[in-house]
PDB file of N, CA and C in Angstrom:
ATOM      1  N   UNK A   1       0.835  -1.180   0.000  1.00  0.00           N
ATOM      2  CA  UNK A   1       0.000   0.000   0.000  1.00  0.00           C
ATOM      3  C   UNK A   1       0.885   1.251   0.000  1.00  0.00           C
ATOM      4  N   UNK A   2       0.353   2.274  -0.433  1.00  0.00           N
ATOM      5  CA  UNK A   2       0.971   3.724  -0.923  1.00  0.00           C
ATOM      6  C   UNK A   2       0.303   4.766  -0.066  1.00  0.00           C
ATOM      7  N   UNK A   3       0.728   5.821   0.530  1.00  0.00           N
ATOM      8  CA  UNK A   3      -0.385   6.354   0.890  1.00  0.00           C
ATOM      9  C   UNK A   3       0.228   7.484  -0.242  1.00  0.00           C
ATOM     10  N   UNK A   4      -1.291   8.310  -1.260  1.00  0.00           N
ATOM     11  CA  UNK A   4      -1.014   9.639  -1.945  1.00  0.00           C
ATOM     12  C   UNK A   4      -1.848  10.708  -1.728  1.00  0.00           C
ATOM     13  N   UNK A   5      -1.717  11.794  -1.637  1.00  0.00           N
ATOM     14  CA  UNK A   5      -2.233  13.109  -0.964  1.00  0.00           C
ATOM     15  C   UNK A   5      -3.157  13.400  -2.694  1.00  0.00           C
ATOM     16  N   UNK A   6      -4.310  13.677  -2.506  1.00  0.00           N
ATOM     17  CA  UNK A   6      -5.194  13.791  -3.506  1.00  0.00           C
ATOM     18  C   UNK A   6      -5.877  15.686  -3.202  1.00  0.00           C
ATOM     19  N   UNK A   7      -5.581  16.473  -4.430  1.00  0.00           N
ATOM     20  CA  UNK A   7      -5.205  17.974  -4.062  1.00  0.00           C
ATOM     21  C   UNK A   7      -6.891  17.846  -5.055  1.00  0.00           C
ATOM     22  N   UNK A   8      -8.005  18.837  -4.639  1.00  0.00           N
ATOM     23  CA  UNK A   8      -9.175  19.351  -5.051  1.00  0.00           C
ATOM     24  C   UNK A   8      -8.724  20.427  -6.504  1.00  0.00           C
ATOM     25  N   UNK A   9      -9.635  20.457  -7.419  1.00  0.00           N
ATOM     26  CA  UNK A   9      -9.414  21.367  -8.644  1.00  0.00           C
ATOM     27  C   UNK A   9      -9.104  22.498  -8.291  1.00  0.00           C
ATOM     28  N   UNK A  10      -9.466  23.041  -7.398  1.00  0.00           N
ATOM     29  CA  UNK A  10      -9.263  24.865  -6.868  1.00  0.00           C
ATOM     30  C   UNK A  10      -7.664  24.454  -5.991  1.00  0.00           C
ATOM     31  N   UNK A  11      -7.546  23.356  -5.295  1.00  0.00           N
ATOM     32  CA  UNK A  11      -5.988  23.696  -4.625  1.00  0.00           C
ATOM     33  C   UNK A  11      -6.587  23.840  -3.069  1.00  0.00           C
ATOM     34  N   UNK A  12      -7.980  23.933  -2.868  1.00  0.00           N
ATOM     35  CA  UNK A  12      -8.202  24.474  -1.466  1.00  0.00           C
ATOM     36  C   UNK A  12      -8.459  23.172  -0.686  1.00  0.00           C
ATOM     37  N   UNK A  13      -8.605  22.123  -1.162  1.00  0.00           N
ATOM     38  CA  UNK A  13      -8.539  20.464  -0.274  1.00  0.00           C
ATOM     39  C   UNK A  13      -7.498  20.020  -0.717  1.00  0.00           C
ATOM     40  N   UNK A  14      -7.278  19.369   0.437  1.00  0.00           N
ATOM     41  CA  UNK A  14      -6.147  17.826  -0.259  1.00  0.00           C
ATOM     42  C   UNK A  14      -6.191  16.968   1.184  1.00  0.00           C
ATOM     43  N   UNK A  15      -6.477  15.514   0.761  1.00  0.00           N
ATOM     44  CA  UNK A  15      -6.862  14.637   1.479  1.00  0.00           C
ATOM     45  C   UNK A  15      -5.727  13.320   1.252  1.00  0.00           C
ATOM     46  N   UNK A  16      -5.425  12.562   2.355  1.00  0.00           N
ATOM     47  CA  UNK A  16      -4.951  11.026   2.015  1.00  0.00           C
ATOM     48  C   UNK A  16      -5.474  10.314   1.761  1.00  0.00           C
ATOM     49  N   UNK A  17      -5.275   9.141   1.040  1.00  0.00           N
ATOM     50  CA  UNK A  17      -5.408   8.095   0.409  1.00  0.00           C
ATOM     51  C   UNK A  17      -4.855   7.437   0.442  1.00  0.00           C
ATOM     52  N   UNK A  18      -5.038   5.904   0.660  1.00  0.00           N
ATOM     53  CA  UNK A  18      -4.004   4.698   0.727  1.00  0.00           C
ATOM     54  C   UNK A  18      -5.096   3.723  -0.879  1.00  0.00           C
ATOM     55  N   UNK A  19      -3.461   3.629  -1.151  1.00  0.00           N
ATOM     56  CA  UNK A  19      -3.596   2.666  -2.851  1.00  0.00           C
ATOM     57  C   UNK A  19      -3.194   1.462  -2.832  1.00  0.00           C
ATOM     58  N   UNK A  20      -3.109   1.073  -3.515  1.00  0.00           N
ATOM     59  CA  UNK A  20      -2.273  -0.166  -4.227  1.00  0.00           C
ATOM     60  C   UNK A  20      -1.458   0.015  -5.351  1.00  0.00           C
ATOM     61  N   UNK A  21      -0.308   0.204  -5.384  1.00  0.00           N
ATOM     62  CA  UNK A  21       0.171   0.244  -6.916  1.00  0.00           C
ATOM     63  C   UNK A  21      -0.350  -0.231  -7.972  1.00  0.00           C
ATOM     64  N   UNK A  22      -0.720  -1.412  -8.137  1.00  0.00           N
ATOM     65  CA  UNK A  22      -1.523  -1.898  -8.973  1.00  0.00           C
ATOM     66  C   UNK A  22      -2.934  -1.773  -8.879  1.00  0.00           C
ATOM     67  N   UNK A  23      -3.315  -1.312  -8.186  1.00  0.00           N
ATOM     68  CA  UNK A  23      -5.158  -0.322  -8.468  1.00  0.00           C
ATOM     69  C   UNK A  23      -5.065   0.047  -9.667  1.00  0.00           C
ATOM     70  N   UNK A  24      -6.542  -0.090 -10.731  1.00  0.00           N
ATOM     71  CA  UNK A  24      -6.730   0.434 -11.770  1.00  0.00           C
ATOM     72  C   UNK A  24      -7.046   1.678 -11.613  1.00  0.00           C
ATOM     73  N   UNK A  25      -6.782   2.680 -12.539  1.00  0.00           N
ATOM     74  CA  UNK A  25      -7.066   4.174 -12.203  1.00  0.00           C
ATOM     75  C   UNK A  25      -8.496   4.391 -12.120  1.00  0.00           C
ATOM     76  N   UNK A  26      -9.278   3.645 -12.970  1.00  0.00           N
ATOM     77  CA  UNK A  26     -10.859   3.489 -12.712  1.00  0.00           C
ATOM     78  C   UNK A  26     -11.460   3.273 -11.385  1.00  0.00           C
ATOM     79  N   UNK A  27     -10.917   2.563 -10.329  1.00  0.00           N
ATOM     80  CA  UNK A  27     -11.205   2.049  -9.126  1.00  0.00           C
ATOM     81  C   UNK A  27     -10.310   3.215  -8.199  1.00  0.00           C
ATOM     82  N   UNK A  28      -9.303   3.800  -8.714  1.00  0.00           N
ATOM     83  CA  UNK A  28      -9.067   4.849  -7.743  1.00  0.00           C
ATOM     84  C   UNK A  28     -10.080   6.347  -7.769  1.00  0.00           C
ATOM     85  N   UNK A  29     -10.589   6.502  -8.940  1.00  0.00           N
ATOM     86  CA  UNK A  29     -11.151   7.055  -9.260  1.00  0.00           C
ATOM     87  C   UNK A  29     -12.482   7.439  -9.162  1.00  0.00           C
ATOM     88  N   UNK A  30     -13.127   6.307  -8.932  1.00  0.00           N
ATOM     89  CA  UNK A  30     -14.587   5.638  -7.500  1.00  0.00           C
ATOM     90  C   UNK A  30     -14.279   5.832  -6.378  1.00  0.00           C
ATOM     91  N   UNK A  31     -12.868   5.539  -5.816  1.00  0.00           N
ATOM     92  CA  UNK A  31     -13.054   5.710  -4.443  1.00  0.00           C
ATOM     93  C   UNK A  31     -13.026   6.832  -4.142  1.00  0.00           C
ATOM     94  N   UNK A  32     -11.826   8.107  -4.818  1.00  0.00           N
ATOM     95  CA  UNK A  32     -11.986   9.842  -4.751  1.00  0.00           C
ATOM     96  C   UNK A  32     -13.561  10.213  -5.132  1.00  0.00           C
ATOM     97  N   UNK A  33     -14.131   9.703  -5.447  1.00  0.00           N
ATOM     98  CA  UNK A  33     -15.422  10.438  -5.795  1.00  0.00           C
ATOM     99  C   UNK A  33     -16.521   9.874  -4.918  1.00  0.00           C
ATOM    100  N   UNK A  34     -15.888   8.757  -4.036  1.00  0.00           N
ATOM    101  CA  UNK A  34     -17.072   8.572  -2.891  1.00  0.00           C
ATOM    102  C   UNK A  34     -16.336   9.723  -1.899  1.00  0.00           C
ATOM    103  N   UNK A  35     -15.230  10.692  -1.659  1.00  0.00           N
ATOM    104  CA  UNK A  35     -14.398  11.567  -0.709  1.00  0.00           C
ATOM    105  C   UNK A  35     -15.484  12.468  -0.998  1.00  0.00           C
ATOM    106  N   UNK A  36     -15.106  13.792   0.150  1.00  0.00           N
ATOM    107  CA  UNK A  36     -15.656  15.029   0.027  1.00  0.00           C
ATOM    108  C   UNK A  36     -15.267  15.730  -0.669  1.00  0.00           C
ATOM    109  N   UNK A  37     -13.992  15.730  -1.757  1.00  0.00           N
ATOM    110  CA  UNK A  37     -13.600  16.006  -2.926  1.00  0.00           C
ATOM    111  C   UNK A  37     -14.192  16.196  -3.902  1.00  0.00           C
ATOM    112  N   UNK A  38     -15.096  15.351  -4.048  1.00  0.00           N
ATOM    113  CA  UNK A  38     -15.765  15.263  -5.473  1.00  0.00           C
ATOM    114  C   UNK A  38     -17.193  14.869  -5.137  1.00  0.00           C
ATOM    115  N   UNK A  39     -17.388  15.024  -4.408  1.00  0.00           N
ATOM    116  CA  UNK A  39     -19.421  14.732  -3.850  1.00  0.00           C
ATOM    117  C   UNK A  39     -19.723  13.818  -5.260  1.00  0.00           C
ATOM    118  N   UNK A  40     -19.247  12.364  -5.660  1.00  0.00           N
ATOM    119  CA  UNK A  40     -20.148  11.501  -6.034  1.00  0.00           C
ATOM    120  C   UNK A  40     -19.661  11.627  -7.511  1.00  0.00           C
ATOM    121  N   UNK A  41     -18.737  12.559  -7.939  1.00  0.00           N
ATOM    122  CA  UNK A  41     -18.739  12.427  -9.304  1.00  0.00           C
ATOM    123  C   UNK A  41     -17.523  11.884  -9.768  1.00  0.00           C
ATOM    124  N   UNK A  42     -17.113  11.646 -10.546  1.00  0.00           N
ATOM    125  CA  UNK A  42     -15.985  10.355 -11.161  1.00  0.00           C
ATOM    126  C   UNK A  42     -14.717  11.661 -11.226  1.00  0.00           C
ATOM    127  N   UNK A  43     -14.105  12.090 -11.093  1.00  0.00           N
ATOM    128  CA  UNK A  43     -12.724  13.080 -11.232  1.00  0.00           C
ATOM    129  C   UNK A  43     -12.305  12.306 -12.859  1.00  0.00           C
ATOM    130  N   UNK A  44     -11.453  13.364 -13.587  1.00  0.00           N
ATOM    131  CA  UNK A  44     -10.078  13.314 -13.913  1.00  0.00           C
ATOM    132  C   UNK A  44      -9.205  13.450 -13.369  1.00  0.00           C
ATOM    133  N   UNK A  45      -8.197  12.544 -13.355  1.00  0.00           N
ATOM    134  CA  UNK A  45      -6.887  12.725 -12.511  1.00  0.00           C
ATOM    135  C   UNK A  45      -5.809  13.071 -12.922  1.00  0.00           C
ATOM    136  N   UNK A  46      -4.556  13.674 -12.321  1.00  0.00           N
ATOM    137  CA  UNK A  46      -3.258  14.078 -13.241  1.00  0.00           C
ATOM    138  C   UNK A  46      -2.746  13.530 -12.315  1.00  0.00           C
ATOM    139  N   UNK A  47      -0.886  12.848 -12.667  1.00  0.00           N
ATOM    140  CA  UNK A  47       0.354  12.950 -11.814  1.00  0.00           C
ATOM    141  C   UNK A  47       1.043  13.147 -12.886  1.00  0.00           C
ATOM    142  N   UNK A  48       2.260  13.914 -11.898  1.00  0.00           N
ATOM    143  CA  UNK A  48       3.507  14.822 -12.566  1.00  0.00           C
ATOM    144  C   UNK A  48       2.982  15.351 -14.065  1.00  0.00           C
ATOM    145  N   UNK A  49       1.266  16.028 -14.416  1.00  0.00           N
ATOM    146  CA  UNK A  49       0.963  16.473 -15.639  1.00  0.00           C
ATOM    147  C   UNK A  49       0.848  15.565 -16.630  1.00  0.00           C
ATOM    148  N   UNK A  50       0.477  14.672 -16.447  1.00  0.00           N
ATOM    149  CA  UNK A  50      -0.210  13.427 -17.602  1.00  0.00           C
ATOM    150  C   UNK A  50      -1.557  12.643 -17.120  1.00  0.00           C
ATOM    151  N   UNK A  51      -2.332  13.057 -17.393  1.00  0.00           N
ATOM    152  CA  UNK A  51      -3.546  12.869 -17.122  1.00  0.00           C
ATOM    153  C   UNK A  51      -3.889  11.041 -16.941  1.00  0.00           C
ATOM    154  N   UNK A  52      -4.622  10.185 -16.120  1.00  0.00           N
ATOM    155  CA  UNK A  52      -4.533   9.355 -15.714  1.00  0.00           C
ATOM    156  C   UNK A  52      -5.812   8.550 -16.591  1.00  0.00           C
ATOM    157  N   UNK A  53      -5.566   7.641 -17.310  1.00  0.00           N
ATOM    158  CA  UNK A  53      -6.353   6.736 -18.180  1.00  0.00           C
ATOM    159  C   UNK A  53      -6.868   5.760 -17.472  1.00  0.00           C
ATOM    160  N   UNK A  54      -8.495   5.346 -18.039  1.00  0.00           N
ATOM    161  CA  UNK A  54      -9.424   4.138 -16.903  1.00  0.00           C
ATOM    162  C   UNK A  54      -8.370   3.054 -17.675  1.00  0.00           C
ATOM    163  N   UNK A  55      -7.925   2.256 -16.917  1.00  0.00           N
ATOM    164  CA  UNK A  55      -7.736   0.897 -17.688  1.00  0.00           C
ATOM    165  C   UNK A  55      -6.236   0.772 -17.819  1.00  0.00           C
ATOM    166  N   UNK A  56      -5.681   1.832 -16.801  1.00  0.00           N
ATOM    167  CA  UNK A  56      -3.680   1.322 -16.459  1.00  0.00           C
ATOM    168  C   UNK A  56      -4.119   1.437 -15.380  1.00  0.00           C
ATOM    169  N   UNK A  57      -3.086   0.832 -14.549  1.00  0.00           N
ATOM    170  CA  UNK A  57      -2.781   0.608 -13.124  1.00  0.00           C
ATOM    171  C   UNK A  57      -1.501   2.131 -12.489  1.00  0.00           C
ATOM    172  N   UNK A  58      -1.709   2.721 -11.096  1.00  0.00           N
ATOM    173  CA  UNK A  58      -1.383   3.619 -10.971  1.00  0.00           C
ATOM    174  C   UNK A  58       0.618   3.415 -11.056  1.00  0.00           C
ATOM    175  N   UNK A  59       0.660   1.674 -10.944  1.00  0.00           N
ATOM    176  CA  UNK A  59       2.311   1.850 -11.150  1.00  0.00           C
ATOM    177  C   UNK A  59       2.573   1.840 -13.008  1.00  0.00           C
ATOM    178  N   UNK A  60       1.862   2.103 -13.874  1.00  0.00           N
ATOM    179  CA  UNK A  60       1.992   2.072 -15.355  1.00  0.00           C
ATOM    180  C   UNK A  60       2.711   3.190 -14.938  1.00  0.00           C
ATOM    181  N   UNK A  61       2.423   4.191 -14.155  1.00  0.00           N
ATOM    182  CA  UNK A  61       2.314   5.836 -14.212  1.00  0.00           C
ATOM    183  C   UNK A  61       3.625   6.102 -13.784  1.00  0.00           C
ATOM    184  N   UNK A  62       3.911   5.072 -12.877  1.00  0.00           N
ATOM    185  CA  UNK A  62       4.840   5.450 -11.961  1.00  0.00           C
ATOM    186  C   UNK A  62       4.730   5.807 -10.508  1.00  0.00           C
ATOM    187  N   UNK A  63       3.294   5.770 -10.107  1.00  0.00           N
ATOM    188  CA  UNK A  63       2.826   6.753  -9.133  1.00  0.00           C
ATOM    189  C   UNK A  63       3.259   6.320  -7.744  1.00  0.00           C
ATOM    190  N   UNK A  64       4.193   6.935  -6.707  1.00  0.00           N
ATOM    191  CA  UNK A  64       4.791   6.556  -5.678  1.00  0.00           C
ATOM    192  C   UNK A  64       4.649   7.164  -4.644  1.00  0.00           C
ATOM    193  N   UNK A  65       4.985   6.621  -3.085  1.00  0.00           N
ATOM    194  CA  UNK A  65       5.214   8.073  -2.316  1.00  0.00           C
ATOM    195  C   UNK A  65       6.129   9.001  -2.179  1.00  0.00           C
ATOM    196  N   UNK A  66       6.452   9.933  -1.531  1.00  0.00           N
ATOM    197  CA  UNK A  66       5.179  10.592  -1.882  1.00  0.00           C
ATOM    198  C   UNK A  66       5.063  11.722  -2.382  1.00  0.00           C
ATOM    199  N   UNK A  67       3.329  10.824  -3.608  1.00  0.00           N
ATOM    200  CA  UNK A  67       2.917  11.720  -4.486  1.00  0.00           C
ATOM    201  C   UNK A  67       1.426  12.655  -4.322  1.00  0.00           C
ATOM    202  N   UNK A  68       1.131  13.012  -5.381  1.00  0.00           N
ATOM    203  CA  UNK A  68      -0.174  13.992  -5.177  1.00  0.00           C
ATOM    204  C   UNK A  68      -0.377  13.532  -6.819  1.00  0.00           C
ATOM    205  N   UNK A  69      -1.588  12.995  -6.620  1.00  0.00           N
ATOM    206  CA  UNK A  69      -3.133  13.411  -7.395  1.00  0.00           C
ATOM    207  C   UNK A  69      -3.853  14.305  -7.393  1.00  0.00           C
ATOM    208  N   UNK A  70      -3.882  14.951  -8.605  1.00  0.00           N
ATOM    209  CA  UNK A  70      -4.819  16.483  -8.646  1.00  0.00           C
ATOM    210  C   UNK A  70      -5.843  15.858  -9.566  1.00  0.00           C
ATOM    211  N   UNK A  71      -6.746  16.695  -8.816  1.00  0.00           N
ATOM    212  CA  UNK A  71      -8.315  16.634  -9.435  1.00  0.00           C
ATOM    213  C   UNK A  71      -8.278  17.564 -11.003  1.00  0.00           C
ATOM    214  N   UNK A  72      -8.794  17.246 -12.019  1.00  0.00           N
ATOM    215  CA  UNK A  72      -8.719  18.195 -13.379  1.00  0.00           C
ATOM    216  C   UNK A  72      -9.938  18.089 -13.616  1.00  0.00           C
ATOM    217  N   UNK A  73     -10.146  19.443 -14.622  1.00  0.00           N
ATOM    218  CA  UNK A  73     -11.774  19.400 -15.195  1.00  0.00           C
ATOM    219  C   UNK A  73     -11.630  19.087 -16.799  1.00  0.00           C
TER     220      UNK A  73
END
């Protein structure tokens, strides 16, 4: 498990999260949108500015600790 700091579209939240490296970005992406982050709606995600695709796993990405997931519109 990973824990990654997940930053709100405005910059004014950012919350923890514990992953799995191998979590699909689709399933990380359900669980931020059950957070108070996203009241219920599915996010786009970025790390290090490459936007996060349903259907790789967050280590395709590289994604480590510790990192930050930003919310995108």
């Amino acid at each position: 498990m990973i824990t990654l700091g997940v930053r709100s579209f405005t910059g004014s939240k950012f919350l923890p999260f514990e992953f799995d490296p191998d979590d699909n970005v689709s399933d990380v992406k359900e669980k931020i949108a059950k957070s108070p982050l996203c009241k219920g709606v599915k996010p786009m995600l970025e790390y290090n500015g490459l936007e996060l695709a349903d259907g790789r796993t967050l280590s395709y990405y590289g994604v480590k600790e510790p990192g930050v997931l930003h919310i995108c519109e």
